[in-house]
C-alpha atoms as a PDB file:
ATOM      1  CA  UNK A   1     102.661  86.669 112.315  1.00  0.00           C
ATOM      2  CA  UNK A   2     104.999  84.131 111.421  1.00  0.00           C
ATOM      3  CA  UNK A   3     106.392  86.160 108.470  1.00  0.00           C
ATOM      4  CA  UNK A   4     107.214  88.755 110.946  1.00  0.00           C
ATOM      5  CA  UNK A   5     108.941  86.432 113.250  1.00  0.00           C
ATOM      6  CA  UNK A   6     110.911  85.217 110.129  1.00  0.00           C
ATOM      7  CA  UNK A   7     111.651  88.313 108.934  1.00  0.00           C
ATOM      8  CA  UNK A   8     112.769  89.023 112.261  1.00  0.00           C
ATOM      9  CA  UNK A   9     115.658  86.599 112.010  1.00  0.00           C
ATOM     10  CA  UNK A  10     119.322  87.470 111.421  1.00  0.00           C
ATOM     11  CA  UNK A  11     120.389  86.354 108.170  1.00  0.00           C
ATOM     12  CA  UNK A  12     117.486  88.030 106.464  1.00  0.00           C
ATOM     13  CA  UNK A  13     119.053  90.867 104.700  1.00  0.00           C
ATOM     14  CA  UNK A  14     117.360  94.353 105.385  1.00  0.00           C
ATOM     15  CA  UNK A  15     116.558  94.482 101.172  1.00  0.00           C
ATOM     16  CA  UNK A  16     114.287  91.560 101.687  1.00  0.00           C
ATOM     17  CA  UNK A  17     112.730  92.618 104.568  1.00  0.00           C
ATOM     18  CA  UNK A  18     111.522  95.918 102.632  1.00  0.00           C
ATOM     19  CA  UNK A  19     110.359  93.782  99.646  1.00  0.00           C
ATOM     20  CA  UNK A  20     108.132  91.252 101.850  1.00  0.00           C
ATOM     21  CA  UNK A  21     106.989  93.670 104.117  1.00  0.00           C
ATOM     22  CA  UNK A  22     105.909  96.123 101.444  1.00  0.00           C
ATOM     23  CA  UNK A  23     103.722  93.435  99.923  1.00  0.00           C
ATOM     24  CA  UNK A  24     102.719  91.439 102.980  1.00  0.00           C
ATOM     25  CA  UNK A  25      98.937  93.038 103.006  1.00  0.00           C
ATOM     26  CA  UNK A  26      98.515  91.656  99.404  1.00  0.00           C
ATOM     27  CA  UNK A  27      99.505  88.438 100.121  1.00  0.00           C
ATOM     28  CA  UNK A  28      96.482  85.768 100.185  1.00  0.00           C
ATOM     29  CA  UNK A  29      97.002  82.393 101.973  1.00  0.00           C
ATOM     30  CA  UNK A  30      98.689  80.460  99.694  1.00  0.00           C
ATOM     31  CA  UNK A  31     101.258  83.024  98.917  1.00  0.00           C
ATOM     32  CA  UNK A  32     102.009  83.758 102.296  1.00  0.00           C
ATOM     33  CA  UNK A  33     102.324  80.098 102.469  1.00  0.00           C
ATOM     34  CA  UNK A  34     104.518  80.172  99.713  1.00  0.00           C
ATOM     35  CA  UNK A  35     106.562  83.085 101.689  1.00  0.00           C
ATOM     36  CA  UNK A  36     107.089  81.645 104.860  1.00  0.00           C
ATOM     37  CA  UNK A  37     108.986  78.211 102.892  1.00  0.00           C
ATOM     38  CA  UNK A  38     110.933  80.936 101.325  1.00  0.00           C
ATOM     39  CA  UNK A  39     111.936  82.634 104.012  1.00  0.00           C
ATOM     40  CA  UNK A  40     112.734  79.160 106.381  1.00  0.00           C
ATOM     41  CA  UNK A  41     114.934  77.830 103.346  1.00  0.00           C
ATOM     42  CA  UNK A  42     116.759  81.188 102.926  1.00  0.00           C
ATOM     43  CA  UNK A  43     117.711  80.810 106.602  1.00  0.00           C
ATOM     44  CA  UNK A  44     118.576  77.510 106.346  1.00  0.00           C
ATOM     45  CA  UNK A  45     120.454  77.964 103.501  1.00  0.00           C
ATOM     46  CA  UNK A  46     122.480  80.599 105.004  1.00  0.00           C
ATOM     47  CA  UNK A  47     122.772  78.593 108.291  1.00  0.00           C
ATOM     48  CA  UNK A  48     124.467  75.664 106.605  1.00  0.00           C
ATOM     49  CA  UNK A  49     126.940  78.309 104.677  1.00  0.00           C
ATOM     50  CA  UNK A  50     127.520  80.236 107.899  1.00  0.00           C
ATOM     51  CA  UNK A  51     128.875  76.332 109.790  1.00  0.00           C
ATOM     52  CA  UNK A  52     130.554  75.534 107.119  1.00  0.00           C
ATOM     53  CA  UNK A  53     132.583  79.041 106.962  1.00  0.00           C
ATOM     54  CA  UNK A  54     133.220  78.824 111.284  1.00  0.00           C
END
């Protein structure tokens, strides 16, 4: 659910919403752990560039 909402966002590119969503049923806890940090520091990432480009 909350790699949906994630994936959901913006600044995720459409390439790696294919990727994660073609794996997400193989995905056991931890990994999906590991997913979700990856996803929340992509979009943070890209946040920070996005302010400091406006």
């Amino acid at each position: 659910e909350e790699i949906i909402r994630l994936l959901n966002h913006p600044l995720i590119t459409r390439q790696e919403k294919t990727k994660m969503l073609l794996n997400i049923n193989r995905l056991d806890e931890e990994r999906a752990t590991q997913a979700i940090a990856k996803l929340r520091k992509a979009i943070e990432d890209r946040e920070g560039t996005s302010a400091v480009a406006a």
